[in-house]
Protein backbone atom coordinates (compact mmCIF):
# COMPACT_ATOMS: atom_id res chain seq x y z
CA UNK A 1 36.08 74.73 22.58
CA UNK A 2 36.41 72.40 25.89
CA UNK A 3 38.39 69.72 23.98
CA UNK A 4 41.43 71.92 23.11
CA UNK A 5 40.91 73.95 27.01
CA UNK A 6 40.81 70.33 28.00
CA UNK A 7 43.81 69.22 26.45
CA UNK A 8 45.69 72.80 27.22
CA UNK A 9 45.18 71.60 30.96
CA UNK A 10 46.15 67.89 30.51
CA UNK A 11 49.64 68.73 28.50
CA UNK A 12 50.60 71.56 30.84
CA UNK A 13 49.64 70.23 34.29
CA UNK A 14 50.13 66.70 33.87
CA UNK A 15 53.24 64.36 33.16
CA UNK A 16 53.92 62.94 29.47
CA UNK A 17 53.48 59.68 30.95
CA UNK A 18 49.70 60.43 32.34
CA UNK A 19 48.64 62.21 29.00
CA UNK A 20 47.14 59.57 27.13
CA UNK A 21 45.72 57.71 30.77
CA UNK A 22 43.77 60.72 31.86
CA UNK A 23 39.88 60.53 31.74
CA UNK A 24 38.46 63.35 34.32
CA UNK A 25 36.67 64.90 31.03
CA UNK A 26 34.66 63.09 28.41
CA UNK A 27 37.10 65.02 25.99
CA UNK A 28 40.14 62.66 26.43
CA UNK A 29 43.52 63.49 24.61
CA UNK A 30 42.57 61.49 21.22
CA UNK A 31 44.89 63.44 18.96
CA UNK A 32 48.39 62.00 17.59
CA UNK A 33 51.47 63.00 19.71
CA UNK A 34 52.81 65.83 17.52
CA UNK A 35 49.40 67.41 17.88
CA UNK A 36 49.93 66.68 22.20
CA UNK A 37 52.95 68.83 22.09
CA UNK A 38 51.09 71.51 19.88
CA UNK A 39 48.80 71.69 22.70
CA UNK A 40 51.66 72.24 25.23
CA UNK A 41 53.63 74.74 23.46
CA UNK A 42 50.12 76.47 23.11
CA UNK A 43 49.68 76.18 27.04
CA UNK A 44 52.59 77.48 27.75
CA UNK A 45 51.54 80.83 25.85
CA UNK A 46 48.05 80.11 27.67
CA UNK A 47 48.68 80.96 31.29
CA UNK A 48 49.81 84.34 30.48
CA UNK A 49 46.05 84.32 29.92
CA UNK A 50 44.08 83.13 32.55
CA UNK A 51 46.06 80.46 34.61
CA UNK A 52 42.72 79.06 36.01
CA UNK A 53 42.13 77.09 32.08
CA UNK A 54 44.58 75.27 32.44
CA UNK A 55 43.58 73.01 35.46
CA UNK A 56 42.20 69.83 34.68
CA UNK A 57 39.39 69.76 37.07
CA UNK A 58 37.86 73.09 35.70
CA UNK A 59 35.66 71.45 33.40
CA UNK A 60 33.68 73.81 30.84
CA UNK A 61 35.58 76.74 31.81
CA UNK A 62 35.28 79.88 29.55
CA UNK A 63 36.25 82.69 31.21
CA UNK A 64 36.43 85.71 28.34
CA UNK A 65 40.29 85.75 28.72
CA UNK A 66 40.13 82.04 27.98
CA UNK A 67 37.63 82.38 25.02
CA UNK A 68 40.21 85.04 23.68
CA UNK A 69 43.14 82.75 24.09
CA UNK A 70 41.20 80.47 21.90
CA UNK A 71 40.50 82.63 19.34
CA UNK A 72 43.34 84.30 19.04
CA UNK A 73 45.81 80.93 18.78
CA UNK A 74 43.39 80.12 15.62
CA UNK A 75 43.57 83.17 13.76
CA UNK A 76 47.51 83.25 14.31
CA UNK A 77 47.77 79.39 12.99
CA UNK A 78 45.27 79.93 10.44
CA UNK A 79 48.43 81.58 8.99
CA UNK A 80 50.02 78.17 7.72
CA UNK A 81 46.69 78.04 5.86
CA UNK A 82 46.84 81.53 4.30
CA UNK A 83 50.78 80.79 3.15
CA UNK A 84 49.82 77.20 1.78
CA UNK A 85 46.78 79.02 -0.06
CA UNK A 86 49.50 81.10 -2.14
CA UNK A 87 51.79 78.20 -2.50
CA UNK A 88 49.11 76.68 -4.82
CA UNK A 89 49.10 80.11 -6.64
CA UNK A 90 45.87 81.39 -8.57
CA UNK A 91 44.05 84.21 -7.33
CA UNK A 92 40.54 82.34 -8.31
CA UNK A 93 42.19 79.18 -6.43
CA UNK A 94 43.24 81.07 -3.56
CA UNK A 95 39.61 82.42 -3.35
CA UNK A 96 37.81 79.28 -3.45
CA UNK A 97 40.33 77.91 -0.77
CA UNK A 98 40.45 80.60 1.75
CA UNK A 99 36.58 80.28 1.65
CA UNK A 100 36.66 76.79 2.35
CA UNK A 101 39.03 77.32 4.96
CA UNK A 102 37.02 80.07 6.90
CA UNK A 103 34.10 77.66 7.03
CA UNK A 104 35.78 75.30 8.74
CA UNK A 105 37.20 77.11 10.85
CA UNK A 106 34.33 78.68 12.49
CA UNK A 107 33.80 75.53 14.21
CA UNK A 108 36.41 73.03 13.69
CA UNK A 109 39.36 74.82 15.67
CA UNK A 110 42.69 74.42 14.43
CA UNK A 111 41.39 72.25 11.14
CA UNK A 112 42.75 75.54 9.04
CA UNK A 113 46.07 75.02 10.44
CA UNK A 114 46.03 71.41 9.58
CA UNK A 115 44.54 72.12 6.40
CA UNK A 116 47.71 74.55 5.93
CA UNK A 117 49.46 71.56 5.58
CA UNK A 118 47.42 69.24 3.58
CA UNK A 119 47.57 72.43 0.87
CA UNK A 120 51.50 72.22 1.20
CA UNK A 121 52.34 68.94 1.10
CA UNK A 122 50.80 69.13 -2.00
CA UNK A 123 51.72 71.87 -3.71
CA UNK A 124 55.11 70.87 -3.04
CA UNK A 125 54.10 67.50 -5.17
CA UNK A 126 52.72 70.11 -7.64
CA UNK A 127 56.36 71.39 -7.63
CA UNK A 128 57.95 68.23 -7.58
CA UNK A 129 59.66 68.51 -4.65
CA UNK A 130 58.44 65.21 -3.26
CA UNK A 131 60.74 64.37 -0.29
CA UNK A 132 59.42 68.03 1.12
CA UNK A 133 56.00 67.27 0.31
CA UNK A 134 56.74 63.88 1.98
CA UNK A 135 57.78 65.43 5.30
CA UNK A 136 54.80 67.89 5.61
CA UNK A 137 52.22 64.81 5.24
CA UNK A 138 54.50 62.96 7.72
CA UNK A 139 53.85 66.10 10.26
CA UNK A 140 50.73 66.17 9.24
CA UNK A 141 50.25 62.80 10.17
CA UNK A 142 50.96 63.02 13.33
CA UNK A 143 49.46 66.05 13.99
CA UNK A 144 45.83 64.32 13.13
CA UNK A 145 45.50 60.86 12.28
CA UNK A 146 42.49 61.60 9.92
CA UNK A 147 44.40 62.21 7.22
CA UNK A 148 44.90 58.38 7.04
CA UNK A 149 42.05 58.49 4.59
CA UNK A 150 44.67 60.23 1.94
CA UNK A 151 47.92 58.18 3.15
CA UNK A 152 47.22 55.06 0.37
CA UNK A 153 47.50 58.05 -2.52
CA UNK A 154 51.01 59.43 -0.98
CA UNK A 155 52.30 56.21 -0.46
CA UNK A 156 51.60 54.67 -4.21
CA UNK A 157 52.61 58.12 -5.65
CA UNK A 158 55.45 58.55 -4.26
CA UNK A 159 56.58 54.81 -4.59
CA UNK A 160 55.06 55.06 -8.67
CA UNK A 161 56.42 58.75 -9.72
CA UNK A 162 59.24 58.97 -7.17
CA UNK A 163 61.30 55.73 -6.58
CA UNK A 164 60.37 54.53 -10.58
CA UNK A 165 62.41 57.26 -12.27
CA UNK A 166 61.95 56.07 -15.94
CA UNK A 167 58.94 54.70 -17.59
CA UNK A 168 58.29 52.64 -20.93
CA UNK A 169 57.52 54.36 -23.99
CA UNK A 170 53.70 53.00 -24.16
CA UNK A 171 53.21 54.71 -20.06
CA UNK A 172 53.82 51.16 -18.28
CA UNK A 173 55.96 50.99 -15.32
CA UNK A 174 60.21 50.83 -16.35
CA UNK A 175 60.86 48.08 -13.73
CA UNK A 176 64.79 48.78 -13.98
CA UNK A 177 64.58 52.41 -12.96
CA UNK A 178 63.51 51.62 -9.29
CA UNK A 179 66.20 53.26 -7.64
CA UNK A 180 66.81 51.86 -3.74
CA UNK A 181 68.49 54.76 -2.54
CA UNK A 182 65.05 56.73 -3.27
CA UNK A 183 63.27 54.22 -1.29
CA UNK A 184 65.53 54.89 1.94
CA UNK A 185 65.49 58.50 1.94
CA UNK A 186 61.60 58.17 1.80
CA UNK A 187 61.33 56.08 4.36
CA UNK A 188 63.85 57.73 6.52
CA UNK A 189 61.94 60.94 6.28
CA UNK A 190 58.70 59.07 7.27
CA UNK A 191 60.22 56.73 10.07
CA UNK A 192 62.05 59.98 11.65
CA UNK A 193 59.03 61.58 11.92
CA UNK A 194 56.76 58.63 13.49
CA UNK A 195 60.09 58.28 15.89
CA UNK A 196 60.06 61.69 16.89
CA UNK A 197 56.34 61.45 17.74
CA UNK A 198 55.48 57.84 19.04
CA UNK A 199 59.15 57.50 20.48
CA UNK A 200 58.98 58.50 23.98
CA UNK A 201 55.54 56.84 24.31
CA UNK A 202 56.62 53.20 22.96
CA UNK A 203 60.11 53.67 25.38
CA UNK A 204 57.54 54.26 28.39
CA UNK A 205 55.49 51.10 27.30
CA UNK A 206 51.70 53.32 26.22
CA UNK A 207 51.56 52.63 22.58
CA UNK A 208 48.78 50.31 22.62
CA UNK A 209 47.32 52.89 25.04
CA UNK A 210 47.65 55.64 22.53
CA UNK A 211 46.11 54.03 19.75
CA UNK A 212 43.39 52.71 21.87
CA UNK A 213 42.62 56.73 22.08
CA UNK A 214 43.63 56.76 18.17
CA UNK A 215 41.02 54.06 16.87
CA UNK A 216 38.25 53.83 19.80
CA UNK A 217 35.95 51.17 17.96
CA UNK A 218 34.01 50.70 20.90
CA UNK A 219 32.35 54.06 19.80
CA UNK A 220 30.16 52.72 17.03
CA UNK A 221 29.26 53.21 13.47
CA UNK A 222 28.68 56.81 13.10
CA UNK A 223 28.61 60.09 15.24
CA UNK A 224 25.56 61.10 16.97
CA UNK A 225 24.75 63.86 13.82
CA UNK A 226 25.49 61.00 11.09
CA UNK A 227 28.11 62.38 8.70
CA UNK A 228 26.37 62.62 5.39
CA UNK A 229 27.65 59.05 3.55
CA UNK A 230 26.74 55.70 2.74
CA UNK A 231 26.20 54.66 6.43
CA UNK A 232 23.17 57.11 6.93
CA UNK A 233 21.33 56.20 4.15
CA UNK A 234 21.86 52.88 5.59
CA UNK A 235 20.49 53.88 8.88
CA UNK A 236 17.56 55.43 7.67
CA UNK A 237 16.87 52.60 5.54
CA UNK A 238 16.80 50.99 8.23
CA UNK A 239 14.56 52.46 10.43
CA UNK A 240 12.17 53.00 7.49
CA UNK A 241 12.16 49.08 7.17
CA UNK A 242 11.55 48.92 11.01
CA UNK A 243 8.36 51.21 11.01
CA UNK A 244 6.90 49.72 8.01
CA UNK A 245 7.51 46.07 10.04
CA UNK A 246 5.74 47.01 13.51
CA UNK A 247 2.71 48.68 11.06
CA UNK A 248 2.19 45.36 9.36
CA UNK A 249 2.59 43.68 12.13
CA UNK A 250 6.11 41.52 11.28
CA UNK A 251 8.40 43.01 13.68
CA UNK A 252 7.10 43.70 17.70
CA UNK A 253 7.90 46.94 18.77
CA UNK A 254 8.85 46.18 22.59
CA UNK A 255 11.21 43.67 20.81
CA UNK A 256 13.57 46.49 19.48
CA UNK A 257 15.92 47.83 20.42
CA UNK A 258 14.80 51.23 22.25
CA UNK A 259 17.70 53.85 20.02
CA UNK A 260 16.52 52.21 16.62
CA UNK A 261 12.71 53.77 17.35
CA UNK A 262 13.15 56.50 19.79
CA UNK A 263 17.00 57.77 20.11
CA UNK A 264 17.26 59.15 16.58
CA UNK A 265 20.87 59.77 16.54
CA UNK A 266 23.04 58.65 18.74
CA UNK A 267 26.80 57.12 19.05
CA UNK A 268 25.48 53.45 19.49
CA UNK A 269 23.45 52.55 16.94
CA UNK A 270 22.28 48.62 16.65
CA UNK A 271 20.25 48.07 13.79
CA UNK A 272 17.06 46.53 13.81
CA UNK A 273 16.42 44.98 10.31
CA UNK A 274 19.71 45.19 8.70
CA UNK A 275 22.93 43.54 9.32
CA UNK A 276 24.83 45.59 11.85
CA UNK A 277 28.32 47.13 10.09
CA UNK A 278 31.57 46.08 12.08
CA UNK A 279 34.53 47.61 11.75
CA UNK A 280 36.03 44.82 9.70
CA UNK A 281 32.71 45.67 6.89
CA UNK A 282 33.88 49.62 7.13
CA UNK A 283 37.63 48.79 6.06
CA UNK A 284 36.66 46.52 3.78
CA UNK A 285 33.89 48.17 1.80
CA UNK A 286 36.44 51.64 2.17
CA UNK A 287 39.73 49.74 0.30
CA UNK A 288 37.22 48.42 -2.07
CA UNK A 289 36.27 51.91 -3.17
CA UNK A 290 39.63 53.57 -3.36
CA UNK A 291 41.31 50.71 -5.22
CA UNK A 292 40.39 51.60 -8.30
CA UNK A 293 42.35 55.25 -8.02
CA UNK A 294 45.01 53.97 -6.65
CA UNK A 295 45.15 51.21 -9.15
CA UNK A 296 44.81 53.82 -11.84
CA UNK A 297 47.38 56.01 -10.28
CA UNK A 298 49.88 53.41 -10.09
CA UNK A 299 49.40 52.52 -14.33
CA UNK A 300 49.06 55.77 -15.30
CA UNK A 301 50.25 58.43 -13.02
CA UNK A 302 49.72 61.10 -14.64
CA UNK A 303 51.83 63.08 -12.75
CA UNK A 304 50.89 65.55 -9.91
CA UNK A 305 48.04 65.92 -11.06
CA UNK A 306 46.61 62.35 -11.31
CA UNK A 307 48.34 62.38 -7.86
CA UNK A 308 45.80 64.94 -6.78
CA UNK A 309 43.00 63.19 -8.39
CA UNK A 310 43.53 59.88 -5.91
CA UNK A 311 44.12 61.76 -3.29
CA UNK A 312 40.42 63.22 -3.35
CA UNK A 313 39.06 60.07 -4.41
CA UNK A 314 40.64 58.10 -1.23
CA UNK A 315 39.19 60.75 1.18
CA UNK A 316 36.38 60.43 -0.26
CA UNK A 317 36.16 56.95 -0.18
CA UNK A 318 37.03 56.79 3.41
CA UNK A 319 34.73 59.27 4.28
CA UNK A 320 31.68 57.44 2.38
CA UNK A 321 32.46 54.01 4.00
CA UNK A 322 34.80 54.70 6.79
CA UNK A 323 34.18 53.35 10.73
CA UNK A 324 32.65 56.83 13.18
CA UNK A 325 33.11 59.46 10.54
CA UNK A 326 33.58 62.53 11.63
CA UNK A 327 30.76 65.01 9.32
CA UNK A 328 34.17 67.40 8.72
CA UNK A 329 36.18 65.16 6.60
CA UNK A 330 34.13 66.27 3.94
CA UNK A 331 36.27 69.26 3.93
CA UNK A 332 39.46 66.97 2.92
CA UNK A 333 37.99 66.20 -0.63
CA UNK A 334 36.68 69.58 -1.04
CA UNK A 335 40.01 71.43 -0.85
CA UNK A 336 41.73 69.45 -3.18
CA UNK A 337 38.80 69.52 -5.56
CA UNK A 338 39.20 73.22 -5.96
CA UNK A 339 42.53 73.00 -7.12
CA UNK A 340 40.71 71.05 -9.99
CA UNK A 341 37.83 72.84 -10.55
CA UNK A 342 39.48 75.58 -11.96
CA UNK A 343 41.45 74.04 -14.35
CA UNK A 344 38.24 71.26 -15.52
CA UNK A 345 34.82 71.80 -16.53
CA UNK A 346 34.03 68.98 -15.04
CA UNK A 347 35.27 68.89 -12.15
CA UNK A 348 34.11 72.58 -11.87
CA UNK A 349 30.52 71.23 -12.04
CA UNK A 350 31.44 68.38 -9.36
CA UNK A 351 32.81 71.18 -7.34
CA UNK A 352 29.66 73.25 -7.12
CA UNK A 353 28.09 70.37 -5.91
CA UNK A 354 30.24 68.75 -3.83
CA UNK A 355 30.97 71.76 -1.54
CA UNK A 356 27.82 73.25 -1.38
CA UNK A 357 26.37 70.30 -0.04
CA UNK A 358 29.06 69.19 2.38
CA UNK A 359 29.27 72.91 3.66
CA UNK A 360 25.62 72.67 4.22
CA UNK A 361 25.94 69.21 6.26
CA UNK A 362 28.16 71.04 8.81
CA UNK A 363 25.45 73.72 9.53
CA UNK A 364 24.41 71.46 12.55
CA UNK A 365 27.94 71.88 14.26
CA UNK A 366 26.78 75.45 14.58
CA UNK A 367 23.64 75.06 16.24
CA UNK A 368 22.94 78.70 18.56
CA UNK A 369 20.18 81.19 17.01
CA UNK A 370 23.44 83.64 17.25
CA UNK A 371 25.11 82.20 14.59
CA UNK A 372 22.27 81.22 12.62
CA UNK A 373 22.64 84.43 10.44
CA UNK A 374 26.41 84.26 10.36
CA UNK A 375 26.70 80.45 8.79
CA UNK A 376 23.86 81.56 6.48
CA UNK A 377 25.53 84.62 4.94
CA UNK A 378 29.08 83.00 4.78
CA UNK A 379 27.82 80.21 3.03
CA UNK A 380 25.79 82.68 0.64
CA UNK A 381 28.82 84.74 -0.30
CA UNK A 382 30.82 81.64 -0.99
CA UNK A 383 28.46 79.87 -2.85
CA UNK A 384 27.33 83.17 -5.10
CA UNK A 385 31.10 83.72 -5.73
CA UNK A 386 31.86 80.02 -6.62
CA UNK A 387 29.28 79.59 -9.22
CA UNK A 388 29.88 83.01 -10.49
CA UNK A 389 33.39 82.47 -10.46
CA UNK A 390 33.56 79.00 -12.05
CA UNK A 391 31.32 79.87 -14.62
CA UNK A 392 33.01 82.94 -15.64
CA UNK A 393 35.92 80.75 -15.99
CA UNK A 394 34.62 77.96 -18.15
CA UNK A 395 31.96 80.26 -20.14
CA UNK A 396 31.23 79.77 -23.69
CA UNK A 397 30.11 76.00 -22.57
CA UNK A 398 26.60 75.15 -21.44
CA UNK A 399 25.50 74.99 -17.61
CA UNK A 400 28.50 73.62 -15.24
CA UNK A 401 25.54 71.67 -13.50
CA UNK A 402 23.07 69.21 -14.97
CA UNK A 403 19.34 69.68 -14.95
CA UNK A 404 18.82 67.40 -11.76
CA UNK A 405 21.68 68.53 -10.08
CA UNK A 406 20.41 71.81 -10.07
CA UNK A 407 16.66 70.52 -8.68
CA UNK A 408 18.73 68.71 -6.31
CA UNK A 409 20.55 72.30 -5.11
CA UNK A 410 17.32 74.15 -5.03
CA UNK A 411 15.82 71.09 -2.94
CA UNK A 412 18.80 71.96 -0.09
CA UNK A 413 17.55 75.43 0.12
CA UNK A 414 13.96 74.05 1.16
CA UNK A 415 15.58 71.57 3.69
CA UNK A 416 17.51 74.74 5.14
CA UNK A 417 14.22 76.47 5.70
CA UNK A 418 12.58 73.50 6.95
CA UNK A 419 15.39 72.59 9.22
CA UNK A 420 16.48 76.12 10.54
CA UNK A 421 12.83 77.98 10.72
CA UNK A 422 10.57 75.58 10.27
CA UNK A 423 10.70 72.93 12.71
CA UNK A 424 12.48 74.84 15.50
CA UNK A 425 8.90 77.00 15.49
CA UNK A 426 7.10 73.82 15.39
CA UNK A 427 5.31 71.51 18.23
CA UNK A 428 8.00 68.62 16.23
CA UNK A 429 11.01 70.43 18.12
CA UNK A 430 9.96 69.02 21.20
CA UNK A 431 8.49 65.15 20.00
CA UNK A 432 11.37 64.96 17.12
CA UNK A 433 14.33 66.60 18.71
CA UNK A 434 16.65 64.69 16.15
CA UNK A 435 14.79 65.64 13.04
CA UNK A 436 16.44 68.21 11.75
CA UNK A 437 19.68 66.00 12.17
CA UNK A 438 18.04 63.52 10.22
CA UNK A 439 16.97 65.25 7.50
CA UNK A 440 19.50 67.03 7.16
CA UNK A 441 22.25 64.17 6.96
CA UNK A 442 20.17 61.89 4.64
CA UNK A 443 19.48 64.86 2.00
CA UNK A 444 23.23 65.69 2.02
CA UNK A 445 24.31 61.83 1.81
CA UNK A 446 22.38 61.51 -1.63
CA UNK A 447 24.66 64.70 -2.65
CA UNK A 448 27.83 63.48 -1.69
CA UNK A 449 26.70 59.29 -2.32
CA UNK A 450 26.59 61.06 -6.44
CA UNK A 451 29.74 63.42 -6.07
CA UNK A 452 31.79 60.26 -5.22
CA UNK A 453 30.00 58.34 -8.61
CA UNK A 454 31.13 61.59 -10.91
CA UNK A 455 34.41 61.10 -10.11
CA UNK A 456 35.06 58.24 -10.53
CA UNK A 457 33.25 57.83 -13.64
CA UNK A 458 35.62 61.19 -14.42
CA UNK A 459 38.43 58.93 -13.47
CA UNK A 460 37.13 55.99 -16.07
CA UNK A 461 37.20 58.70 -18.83
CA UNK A 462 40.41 59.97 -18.22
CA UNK A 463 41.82 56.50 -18.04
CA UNK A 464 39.71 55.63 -21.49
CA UNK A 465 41.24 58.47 -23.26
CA UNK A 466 44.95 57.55 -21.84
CA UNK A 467 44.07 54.33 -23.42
CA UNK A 468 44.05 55.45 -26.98
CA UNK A 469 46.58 55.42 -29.37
């Protein structure tokens, strides 16, 4: 809620030039420039409101008309969402989406609008209108520079199904159908865009300024609630290896240092046993786990659909070994997923899964007793219509989830209770503040660490089958 009254005050009282410069909040501008101007057009509707918001120096201010303001501009661009919903057609579809979109945007403000376009951009692929699908992701790229994680999918789609128009009879690429004038239009769509948004700020000399805002490094590995991926289980391997060396003696506890025993979660994390991960390890370990989709896509498209396949597979790549993950990026593989789900068993069954447990992991980011009971009945309905939903759809067929999966689901229920009821009544709320964190991250990571190995091996299948004669 302060971020976006934050950046309401910085866009509306402050020149373009200081935008990116200005640091009287912790909540600097850290958004793309399309998403800047968002926030001014917004403030401009804002001081009809409550003028008083939009001052810079009025840190945490939350008057009721300014609360109001905020909710209203979400439910009004949660709109895009709703019309991108129906785009992708499917009443079922629609369902499972409009779900997924009210959880996130409970907490997340504005993530439904910019998960309007995400939906879009690629049902327009779904239509095969790809130079309109290639403008919304542009937008959308510049309206939140997350979405990075899915760029390597558009960009090798678009070059494979798009600017190859012909391929060989056996599925390999028809070198001699490239077609340059493709190629520029692309590109012209996606350089116009960037030029619209970055212009003014290269011409005034801040664009290493604004992507020092973009890509902060300096803010460590993960966020102080660990997003539920590869990196946590790394951290807590960590610190398990760390008290098992002070008990026997091999490591000396003053010797540590003092976040990797007592700070639980925090921003900077240095690890004590373990190789500390550098940025460089992150982008390296995240292109090693998407090349294999995008190889795939770029052999065998597949068409839209193999298209969407990638696309899920590189967000969820980045998310599992990306640099300061943000816990809600989980949403960006779980949207597209649902498009899948309901036409695959499988990926039905991955679905279920997959977006149970990364809607559980975001639980934390509503933390007050008075919305305990709201998060926990939202995330009942959804799940109860999802599974009864999905399995209505693929009946006739067995279980959509295996044996252990299902232990695994019924195990999240008993780290809700312990996490929401349990411990807060306990004497550990006070000498383990970060427990419930903790727990809570590492069960989900082991969810989402075998989502990402289903897919793929989904992925191998497919590609085994395409294979044969």
């Amino acid at each position: 809620f302060e971020v976006h009254r934050n950046w309401l005050a910085i866009t509306h009282s402050l020149p373009v030039s200081s935008w990116y410069h200005e640091n009287t909040s912790e909540w600097t501008l850290d958004y793309p420039p399309l998403f800047a101007w968002f926030e001014f057009g917004l403030s401009k509707v804002a001081q009809h409101f409550d003028k008083n918001m939009l001052l810079v120096e009025n840190l945490n201010y939350a008057s009721p008309e300014t609360v109001m303001f905020q909710r209203l501009s979400v439910i009004f661009t949660d709109l895009v969402f709703i019309f991108a919903v129906r785009e992708c057609s499917s009443r079922l579809l629609s369902f499972l989406c409009c779900c997924c979109g009210t959880l996130a945007s409970l907490s997340l403000t504005y993530n439904g609008f910019l998960f309007g376009f995400l939906l879009l951009s690629v049902a327009k692929h779904l239509q095969s209108e790809h130079l309109q699908g290639a403008l919304l992701f542009s937008i959308l790229l510049n309206l939140k520079h997350i979405y990075l994680y899915v760029a390597p999918a558009y960009g090798v789609y678009l070059l494979r199904d798009y600017c190859f128009t012909r391929d060989v009879k056996d599925g390999s690429i028809g070198w001699r159908s490239f077609s340059l004038l493709r190629l520029l239009v692309l590109g012209g769509i996606v350089v116009s865009v960037f030029t619209l948004s970055f212009g003014p700020f290269l011409v005034m000399g801040q664009l290493p300024q604004v992507l020092s805002r973009l890509f902060p490094f300096k803010r460590g590995l993960c966020h102080a609630y660990w997003a539920p991926n590869i990196w946590a289980l790394y951290n807590i391997l960590d610190k398990v290896l760390v008290v098992l060396g002070v008990r026997l003696k091999l490591l000396q506890e003053a010797e540590l240092p003092r976040a990797s025993m007592t700070g639980g979660l925090v921003q900077e994390f240095q690890h004590s046993v373990l190789p500390s991960i550098s940025p460089a390890t992150t982008l390296f370990c995240t292109l090693l786990s998407i090349l294999p989709a995008v190889v795939s896509i770029w052999r065998r498209p597949r068409g839209a659909r193999g298209f969407l396949r990638c696309l899920l597979l590189c967000a969820l790549g980045s998310f599992m070994f990306g640099w300061h993950v943000h816990e809600k990026a989980v949403l960006l593989v779980i949207l597209p997923l649902s498009i899948l789900a309901v036409e695959s068993r499988e990926d039905a069954g991955i679905f279920l899964l997959l977006s149970t447990t990364g809607h559980y992991s975001l639980f934390p980011l509503l933390h007050t007793p008075a919305e305990l009971l709201i998060k926990v009945c939202l995330m009942l309905m959804f799940t109860t219509f999802s599974f009864t939903a999905l399995r209505r759809l693929h009946r006739g067929k067995g279980s959509l989830l295996r044996p252990l999966e299902v232990i695994y689901l019924l195990g999240l229920v008993a780290v809700a209770i312990a996490c929401e009821v349990v411990i807060p009544l306990s004497p550990w709320k006070h000498r383990l503040p970060f427990l419930p964190l903790l727990v809570t991250s590492v069960y989900c990571s082991v969810g989402v660490c075998y989502s990402f190995l289903r897919l793929y091996l989904s992925l191998w299948r497919s590609d085994c089958k395409a294979k044969q004669p």
